[in-house]
C-alpha atoms as a PDB file:
ATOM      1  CA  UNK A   1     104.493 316.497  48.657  1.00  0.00           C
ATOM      2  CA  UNK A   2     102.362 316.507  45.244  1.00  0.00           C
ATOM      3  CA  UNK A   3     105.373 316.506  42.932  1.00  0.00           C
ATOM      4  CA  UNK A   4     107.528 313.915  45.289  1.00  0.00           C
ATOM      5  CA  UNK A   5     107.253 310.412  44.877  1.00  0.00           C
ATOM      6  CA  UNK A   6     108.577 307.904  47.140  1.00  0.00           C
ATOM      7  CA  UNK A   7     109.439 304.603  46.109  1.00  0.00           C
ATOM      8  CA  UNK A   8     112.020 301.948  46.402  1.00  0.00           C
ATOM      9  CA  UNK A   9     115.632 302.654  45.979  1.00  0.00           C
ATOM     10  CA  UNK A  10     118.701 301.005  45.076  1.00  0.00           C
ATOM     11  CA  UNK A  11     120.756 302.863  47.780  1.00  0.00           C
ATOM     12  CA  UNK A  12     123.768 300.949  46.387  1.00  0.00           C
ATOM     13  CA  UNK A  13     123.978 302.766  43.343  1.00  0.00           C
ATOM     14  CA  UNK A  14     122.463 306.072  44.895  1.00  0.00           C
ATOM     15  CA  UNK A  15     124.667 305.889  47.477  1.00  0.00           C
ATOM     16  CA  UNK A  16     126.542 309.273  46.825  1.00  0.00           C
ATOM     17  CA  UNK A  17     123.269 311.197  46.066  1.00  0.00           C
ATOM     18  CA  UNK A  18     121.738 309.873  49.619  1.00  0.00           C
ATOM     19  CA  UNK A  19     124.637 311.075  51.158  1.00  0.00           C
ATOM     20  CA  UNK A  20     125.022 314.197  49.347  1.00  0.00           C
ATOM     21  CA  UNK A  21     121.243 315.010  51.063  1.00  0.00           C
ATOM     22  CA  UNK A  22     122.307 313.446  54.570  1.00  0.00           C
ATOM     23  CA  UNK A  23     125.418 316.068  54.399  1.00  0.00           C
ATOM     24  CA  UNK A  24     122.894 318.684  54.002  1.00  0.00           C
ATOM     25  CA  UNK A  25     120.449 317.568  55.930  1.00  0.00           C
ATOM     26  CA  UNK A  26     123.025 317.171  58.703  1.00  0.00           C
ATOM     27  CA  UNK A  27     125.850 318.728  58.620  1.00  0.00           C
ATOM     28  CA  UNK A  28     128.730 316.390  57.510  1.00  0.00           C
ATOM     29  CA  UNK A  29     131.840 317.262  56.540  1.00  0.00           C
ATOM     30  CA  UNK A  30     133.630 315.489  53.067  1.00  0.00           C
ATOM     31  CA  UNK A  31     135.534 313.161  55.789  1.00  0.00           C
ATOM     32  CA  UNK A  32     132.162 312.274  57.700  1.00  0.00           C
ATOM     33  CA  UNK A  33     130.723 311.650  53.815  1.00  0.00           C
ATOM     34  CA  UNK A  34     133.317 309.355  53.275  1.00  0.00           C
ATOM     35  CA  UNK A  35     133.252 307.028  56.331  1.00  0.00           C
ATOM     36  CA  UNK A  36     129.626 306.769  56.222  1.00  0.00           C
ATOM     37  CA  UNK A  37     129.286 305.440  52.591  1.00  0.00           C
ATOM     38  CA  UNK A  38     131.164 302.826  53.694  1.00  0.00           C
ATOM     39  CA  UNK A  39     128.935 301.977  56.643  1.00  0.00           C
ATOM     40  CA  UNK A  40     125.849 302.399  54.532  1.00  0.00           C
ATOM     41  CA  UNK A  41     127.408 299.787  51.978  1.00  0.00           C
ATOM     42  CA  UNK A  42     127.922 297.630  54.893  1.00  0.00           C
ATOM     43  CA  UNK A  43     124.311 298.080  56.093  1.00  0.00           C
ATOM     44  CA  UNK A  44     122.833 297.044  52.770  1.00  0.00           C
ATOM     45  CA  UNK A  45     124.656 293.635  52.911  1.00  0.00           C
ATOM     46  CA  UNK A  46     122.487 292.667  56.338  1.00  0.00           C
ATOM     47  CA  UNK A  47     119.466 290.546  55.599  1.00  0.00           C
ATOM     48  CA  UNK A  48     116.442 292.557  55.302  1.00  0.00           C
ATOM     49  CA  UNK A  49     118.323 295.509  55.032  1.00  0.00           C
ATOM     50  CA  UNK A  50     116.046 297.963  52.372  1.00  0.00           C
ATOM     51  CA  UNK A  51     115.544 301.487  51.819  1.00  0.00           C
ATOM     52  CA  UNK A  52     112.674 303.702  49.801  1.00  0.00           C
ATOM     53  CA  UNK A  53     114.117 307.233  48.044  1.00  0.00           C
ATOM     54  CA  UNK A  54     111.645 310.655  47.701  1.00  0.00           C
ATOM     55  CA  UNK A  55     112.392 312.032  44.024  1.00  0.00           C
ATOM     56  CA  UNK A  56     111.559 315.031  42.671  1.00  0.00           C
ATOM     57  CA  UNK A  57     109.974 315.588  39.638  1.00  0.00           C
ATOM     58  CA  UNK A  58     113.481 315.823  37.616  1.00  0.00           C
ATOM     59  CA  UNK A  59     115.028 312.374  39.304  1.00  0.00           C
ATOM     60  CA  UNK A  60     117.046 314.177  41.656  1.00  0.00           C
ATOM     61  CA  UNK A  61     116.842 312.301  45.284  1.00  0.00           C
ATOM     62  CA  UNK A  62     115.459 314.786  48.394  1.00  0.00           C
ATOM     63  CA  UNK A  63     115.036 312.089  50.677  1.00  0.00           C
ATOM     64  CA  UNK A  64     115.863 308.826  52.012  1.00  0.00           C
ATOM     65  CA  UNK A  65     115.660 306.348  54.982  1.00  0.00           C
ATOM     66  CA  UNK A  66     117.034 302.773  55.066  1.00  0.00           C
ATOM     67  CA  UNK A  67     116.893 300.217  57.326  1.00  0.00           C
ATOM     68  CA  UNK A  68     116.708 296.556  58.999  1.00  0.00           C
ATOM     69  CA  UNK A  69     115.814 294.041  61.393  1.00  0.00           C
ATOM     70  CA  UNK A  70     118.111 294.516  63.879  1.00  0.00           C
ATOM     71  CA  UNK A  71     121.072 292.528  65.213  1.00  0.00           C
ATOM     72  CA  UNK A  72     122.545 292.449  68.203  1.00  0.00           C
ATOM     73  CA  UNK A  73     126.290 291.894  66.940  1.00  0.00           C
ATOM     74  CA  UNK A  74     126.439 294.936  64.769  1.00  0.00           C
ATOM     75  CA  UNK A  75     127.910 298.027  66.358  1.00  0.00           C
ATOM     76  CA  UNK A  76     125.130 300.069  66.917  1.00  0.00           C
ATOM     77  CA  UNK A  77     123.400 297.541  69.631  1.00  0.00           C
ATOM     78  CA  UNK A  78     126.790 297.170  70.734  1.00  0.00           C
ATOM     79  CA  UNK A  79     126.597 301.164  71.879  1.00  0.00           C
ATOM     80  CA  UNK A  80     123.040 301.731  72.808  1.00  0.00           C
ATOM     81  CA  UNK A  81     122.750 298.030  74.809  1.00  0.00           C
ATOM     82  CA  UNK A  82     124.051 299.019  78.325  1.00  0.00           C
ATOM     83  CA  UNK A  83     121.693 302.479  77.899  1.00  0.00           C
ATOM     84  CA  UNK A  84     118.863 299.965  77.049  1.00  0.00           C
ATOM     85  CA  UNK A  85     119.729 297.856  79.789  1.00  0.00           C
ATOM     86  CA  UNK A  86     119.883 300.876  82.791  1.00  0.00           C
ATOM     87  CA  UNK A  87     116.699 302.004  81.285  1.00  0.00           C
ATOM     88  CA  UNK A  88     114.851 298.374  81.705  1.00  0.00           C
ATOM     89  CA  UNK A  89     114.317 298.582  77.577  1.00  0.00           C
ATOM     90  CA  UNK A  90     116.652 296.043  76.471  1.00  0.00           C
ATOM     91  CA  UNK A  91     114.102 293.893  75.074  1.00  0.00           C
ATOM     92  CA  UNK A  92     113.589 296.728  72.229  1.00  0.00           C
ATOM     93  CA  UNK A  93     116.673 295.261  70.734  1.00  0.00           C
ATOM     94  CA  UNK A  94     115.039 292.219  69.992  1.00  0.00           C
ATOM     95  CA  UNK A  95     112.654 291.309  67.144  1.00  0.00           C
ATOM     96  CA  UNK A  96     112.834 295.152  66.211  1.00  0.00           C
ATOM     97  CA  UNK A  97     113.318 296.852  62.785  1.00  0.00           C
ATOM     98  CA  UNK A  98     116.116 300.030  63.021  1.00  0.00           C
ATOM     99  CA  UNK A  99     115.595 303.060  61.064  1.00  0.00           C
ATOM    100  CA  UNK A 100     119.250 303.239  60.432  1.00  0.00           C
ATOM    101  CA  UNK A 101     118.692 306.868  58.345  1.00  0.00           C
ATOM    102  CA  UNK A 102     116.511 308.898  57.638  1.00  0.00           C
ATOM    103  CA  UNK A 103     117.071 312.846  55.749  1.00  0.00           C
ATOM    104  CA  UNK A 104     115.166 314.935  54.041  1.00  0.00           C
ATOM    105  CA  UNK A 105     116.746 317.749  51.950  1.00  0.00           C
ATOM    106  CA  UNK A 106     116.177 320.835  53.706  1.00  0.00           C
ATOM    107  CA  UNK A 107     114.895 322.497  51.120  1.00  0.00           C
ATOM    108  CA  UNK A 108     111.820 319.862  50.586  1.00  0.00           C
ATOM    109  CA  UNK A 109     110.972 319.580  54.046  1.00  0.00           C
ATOM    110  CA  UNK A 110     107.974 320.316  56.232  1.00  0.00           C
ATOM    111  CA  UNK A 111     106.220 318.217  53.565  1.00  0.00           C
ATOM    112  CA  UNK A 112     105.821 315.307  55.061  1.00  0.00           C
ATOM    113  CA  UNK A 113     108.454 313.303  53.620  1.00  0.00           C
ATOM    114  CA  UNK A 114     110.036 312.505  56.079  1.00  0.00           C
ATOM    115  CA  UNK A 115     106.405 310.756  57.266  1.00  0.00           C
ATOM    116  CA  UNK A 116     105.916 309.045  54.279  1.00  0.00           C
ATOM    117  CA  UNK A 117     109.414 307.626  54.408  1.00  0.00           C
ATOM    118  CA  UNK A 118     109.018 305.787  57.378  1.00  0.00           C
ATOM    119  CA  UNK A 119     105.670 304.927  57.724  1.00  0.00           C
ATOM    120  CA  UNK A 120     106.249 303.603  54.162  1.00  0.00           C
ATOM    121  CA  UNK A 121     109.578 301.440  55.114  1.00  0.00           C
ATOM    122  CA  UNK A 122     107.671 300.403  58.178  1.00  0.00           C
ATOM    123  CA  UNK A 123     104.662 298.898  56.831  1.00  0.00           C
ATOM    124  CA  UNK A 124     106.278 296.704  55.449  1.00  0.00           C
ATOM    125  CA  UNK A 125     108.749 295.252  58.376  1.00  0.00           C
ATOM    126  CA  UNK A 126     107.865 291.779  59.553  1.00  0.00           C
ATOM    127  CA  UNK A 127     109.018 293.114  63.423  1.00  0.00           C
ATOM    128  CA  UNK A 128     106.192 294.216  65.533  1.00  0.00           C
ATOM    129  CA  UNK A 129     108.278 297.286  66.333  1.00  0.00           C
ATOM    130  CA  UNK A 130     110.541 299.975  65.329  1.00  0.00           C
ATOM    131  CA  UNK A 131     113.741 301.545  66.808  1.00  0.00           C
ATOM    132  CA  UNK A 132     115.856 304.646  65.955  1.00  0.00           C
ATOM    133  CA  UNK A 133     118.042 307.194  67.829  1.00  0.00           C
ATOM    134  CA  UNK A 134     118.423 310.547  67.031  1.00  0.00           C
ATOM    135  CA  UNK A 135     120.279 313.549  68.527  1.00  0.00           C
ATOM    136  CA  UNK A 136     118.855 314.205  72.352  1.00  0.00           C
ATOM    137  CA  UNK A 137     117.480 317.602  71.494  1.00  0.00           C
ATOM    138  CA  UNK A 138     114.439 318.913  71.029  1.00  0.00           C
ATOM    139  CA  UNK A 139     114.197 319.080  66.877  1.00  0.00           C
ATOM    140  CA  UNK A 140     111.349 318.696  64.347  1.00  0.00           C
ATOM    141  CA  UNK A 141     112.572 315.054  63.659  1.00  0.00           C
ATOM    142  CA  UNK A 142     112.211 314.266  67.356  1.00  0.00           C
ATOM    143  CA  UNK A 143     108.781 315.807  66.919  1.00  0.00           C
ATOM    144  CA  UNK A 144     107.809 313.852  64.168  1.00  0.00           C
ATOM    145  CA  UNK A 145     108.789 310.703  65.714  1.00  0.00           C
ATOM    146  CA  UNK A 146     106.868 311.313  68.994  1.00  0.00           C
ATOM    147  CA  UNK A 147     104.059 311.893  66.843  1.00  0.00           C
ATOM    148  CA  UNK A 148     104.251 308.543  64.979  1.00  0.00           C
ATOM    149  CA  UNK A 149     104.290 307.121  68.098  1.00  0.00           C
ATOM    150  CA  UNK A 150     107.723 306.406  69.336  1.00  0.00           C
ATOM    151  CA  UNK A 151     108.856 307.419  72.539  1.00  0.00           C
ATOM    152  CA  UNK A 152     112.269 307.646  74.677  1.00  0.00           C
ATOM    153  CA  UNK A 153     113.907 304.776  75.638  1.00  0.00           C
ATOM    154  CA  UNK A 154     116.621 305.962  76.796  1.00  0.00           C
ATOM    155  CA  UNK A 155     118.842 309.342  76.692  1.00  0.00           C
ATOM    156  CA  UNK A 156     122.217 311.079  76.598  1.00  0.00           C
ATOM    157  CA  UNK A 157     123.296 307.910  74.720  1.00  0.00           C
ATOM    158  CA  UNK A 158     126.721 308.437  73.742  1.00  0.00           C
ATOM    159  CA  UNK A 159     128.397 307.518  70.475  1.00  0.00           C
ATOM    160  CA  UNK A 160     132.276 307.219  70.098  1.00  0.00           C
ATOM    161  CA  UNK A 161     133.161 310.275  68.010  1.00  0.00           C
ATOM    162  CA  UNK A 162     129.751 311.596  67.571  1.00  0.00           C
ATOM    163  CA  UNK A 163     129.586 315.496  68.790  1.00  0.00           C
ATOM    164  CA  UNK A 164     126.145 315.656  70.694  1.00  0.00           C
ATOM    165  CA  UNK A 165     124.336 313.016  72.621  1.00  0.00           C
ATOM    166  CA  UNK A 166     121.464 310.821  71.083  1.00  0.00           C
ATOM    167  CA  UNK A 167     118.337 309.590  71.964  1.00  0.00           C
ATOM    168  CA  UNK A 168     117.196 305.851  71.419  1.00  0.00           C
ATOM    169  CA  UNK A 169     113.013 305.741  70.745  1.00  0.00           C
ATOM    170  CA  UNK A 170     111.093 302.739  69.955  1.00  0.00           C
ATOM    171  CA  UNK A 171     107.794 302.431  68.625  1.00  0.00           C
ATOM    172  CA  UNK A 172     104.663 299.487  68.449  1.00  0.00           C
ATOM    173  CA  UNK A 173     104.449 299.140  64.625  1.00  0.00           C
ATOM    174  CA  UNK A 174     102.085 299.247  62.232  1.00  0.00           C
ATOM    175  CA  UNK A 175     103.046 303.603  62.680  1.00  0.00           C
ATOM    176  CA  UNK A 176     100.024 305.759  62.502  1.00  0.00           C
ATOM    177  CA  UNK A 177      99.514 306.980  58.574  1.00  0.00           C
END
Protein backbone atom coordinates (compact mmCIF):
# COMPACT_ATOMS: atom_id res chain seq x y z
CA UNK A 1 0.00 0.00 0.00
CA UNK A 2 3.20 2.44 0.12
CA UNK A 3 2.22 4.48 -2.93
CA UNK A 4 -1.78 4.49 -1.98
CA UNK A 5 -3.16 7.00 0.10
CA UNK A 6 -6.48 6.95 1.55
CA UNK A 7 -8.25 9.91 2.46
CA UNK A 8 -11.57 11.59 2.32
CA UNK A 9 -13.54 11.78 -0.81
CA UNK A 10 -16.10 13.78 -2.37
CA UNK A 11 -17.95 10.70 -3.81
CA UNK A 12 -20.35 13.25 -5.37
CA UNK A 13 -18.07 14.46 -7.81
CA UNK A 14 -16.09 11.04 -8.05
CA UNK A 15 -19.02 9.36 -8.46
CA UNK A 16 -18.30 7.88 -12.02
CA UNK A 17 -14.64 6.97 -11.15
CA UNK A 18 -16.00 4.94 -7.87
CA UNK A 19 -18.19 3.24 -10.00
CA UNK A 20 -15.98 2.70 -12.82
CA UNK A 21 -13.76 0.54 -9.95
CA UNK A 22 -17.04 -1.08 -8.37
CA UNK A 23 -17.82 -2.34 -12.17
CA UNK A 24 -14.52 -3.91 -12.08
CA UNK A 25 -14.31 -4.90 -8.93
CA UNK A 26 -17.70 -6.56 -9.40
CA UNK A 27 -18.87 -7.23 -12.33
CA UNK A 28 -21.53 -4.65 -13.44
CA UNK A 29 -22.80 -4.19 -16.52
CA UNK A 30 -23.24 -0.24 -18.14
CA UNK A 31 -27.11 -0.70 -17.02
CA UNK A 32 -26.13 -1.90 -13.36
CA UNK A 33 -23.51 1.36 -13.55
CA UNK A 34 -26.23 3.45 -14.25
CA UNK A 35 -28.88 2.57 -11.61
CA UNK A 36 -26.40 2.50 -8.95
CA UNK A 37 -25.04 6.11 -9.39
CA UNK A 38 -28.23 7.07 -8.74
CA UNK A 39 -28.55 5.15 -5.49
CA UNK A 40 -25.12 6.24 -4.41
CA UNK A 41 -26.28 9.99 -5.01
CA UNK A 42 -29.18 9.16 -2.93
CA UNK A 43 -27.00 7.64 -0.17
CA UNK A 44 -24.83 10.72 0.14
CA UNK A 45 -27.92 12.93 0.91
CA UNK A 46 -28.58 10.71 4.38
CA UNK A 47 -27.16 12.36 7.45
CA UNK A 48 -23.86 11.06 8.28
CA UNK A 49 -23.55 9.56 5.12
CA UNK A 50 -19.39 9.86 4.22
CA UNK A 51 -16.97 8.01 2.29
CA UNK A 52 -12.82 7.92 2.20
CA UNK A 53 -11.18 7.16 -1.59
CA UNK A 54 -7.53 5.05 -2.00
CA UNK A 55 -5.54 7.07 -4.81
CA UNK A 56 -2.76 6.15 -6.52
CA UNK A 57 0.15 7.99 -6.95
CA UNK A 58 -1.21 9.70 -10.37
CA UNK A 59 -4.88 10.72 -8.76
CA UNK A 60 -6.56 7.94 -10.29
CA UNK A 61 -9.16 6.32 -7.59
CA UNK A 62 -8.47 2.23 -6.82
CA UNK A 63 -10.67 2.14 -4.03
CA UNK A 64 -13.57 3.25 -2.16
CA UNK A 65 -16.15 2.51 0.63
CA UNK A 66 -18.98 4.83 1.79
CA UNK A 67 -21.29 4.69 4.29
CA UNK A 68 -23.85 5.70 7.24
CA UNK A 69 -25.68 5.37 10.30
CA UNK A 70 -28.29 3.36 9.41
CA UNK A 71 -32.05 3.85 9.03
CA UNK A 72 -34.61 1.72 9.24
CA UNK A 73 -36.91 3.37 6.42
CA UNK A 74 -34.39 3.13 3.66
CA UNK A 75 -34.65 0.08 1.45
CA UNK A 76 -31.93 -1.88 2.44
CA UNK A 77 -33.34 -2.52 6.23
CA UNK A 78 -36.47 -2.85 4.50
CA UNK A 79 -34.87 -6.27 2.76
CA UNK A 80 -32.54 -7.65 5.30
CA UNK A 81 -35.20 -6.88 8.48
CA UNK A 82 -37.36 -10.10 8.40
CA UNK A 83 -33.73 -12.16 7.86
CA UNK A 84 -32.59 -10.16 10.98
CA UNK A 85 -35.63 -10.86 12.71
CA UNK A 86 -35.69 -15.07 12.04
CA UNK A 87 -32.13 -14.90 13.02
CA UNK A 88 -32.87 -13.08 16.61
CA UNK A 89 -30.35 -10.08 15.21
CA UNK A 90 -32.73 -7.43 14.61
CA UNK A 91 -31.33 -5.21 17.10
CA UNK A 92 -28.12 -4.86 14.65
CA UNK A 93 -30.30 -2.51 12.74
CA UNK A 94 -30.32 -0.16 15.37
CA UNK A 95 -27.69 2.40 16.44
CA UNK A 96 -25.41 0.71 13.69
CA UNK A 97 -23.19 2.31 10.97
CA UNK A 98 -23.66 0.36 7.24
CA UNK A 99 -20.79 -0.09 5.04
CA UNK A 100 -22.96 0.59 2.11
CA UNK A 101 -19.70 -0.14 -0.46
CA UNK A 102 -16.78 -1.07 -0.40
CA UNK A 103 -14.24 -2.06 -3.86
CA UNK A 104 -10.99 -2.23 -4.43
CA UNK A 105 -9.64 -2.27 -8.03
CA UNK A 106 -8.54 -5.62 -8.73
CA UNK A 107 -5.51 -4.79 -9.84
CA UNK A 108 -4.42 -2.98 -6.35
CA UNK A 109 -5.68 -5.54 -4.20
CA UNK A 110 -4.27 -7.95 -1.64
CA UNK A 111 -2.78 -4.72 -0.25
CA UNK A 112 -4.71 -4.06 2.34
CA UNK A 113 -6.87 -1.46 1.08
CA UNK A 114 -9.61 -2.71 1.42
CA UNK A 115 -8.53 -2.83 5.48
CA UNK A 116 -7.57 0.51 5.62
CA UNK A 117 -10.82 1.61 4.05
CA UNK A 118 -12.94 0.45 6.59
CA UNK A 119 -11.19 0.44 9.59
CA UNK A 120 -10.50 4.07 8.53
CA UNK A 121 -14.42 4.99 7.84
CA UNK A 122 -15.12 3.12 11.02
CA UNK A 123 -13.09 4.85 13.47
CA UNK A 124 -14.66 7.44 13.07
CA UNK A 125 -18.59 6.32 13.36
CA UNK A 126 -20.31 7.53 16.49
CA UNK A 127 -22.37 3.81 16.45
CA UNK A 128 -20.86 1.25 18.64
CA UNK A 129 -21.17 -1.13 15.69
CA UNK A 130 -20.91 -1.86 12.12
CA UNK A 131 -23.10 -3.72 9.55
CA UNK A 132 -22.60 -4.84 5.90
CA UNK A 133 -23.77 -7.70 3.62
CA UNK A 134 -21.95 -9.18 1.07
CA UNK A 135 -22.48 -12.07 -1.39
CA UNK A 136 -23.03 -15.55 0.76
CA UNK A 137 -19.92 -17.16 -0.61
CA UNK A 138 -16.88 -17.89 0.58
CA UNK A 139 -14.56 -14.82 -1.02
CA UNK A 140 -11.50 -12.88 0.20
CA UNK A 141 -13.86 -9.94 1.19
CA UNK A 142 -15.84 -12.32 3.39
CA UNK A 143 -12.43 -13.25 4.73
CA UNK A 144 -11.37 -9.98 5.45
CA UNK A 145 -14.42 -9.10 7.23
CA UNK A 146 -14.38 -12.17 9.54
CA UNK A 147 -11.04 -11.13 10.31
CA UNK A 148 -11.95 -7.56 11.39
CA UNK A 149 -14.25 -9.06 13.45
CA UNK A 150 -17.64 -9.26 11.95
CA UNK A 151 -19.52 -12.27 11.85
CA UNK A 152 -22.87 -13.76 10.17
CA UNK A 153 -25.96 -12.54 11.09
CA UNK A 154 -27.84 -13.95 8.95
CA UNK A 155 -27.64 -15.82 5.36
CA UNK A 156 -29.10 -16.55 1.93
CA UNK A 157 -30.53 -13.01 2.27
CA UNK A 158 -32.19 -12.29 -0.84
CA UNK A 159 -32.22 -9.05 -2.79
CA UNK A 160 -34.92 -8.24 -5.50
CA UNK A 161 -32.96 -8.49 -8.75
CA UNK A 162 -29.67 -9.28 -7.30
CA UNK A 163 -28.18 -12.70 -8.98
CA UNK A 164 -26.62 -14.56 -5.89
CA UNK A 165 -27.64 -14.53 -2.29
CA UNK A 166 -25.96 -12.21 0.40
CA UNK A 167 -24.82 -12.38 3.67
CA UNK A 168 -25.64 -9.69 6.45
CA UNK A 169 -22.41 -9.47 9.18
CA UNK A 170 -22.19 -7.13 11.98
CA UNK A 171 -19.36 -6.19 13.94
CA UNK A 172 -18.55 -4.46 17.80
CA UNK A 173 -16.68 -1.32 16.62
CA UNK A 174 -13.78 0.25 17.26
CA UNK A 175 -12.47 -2.77 14.21
CA UNK A 176 -9.16 -4.25 15.00
CA UNK A 177 -6.23 -2.05 13.07
Amino acid sequence: MDDIVVGPLDLAARVDDALAVQAVAFGLTAEEVGVRRHIVLRHLTSPGARALGAMAPDGRLVGFVYGMPNDRRHWWSTVVEPYLRATGTEEWLDDVFVITELHVHPAFQNRRIGRTLITALTADAAEPRSILSAIDVESPARALYRKLGYRDLARQVVFPSAVSPYVVMGAELPLPE
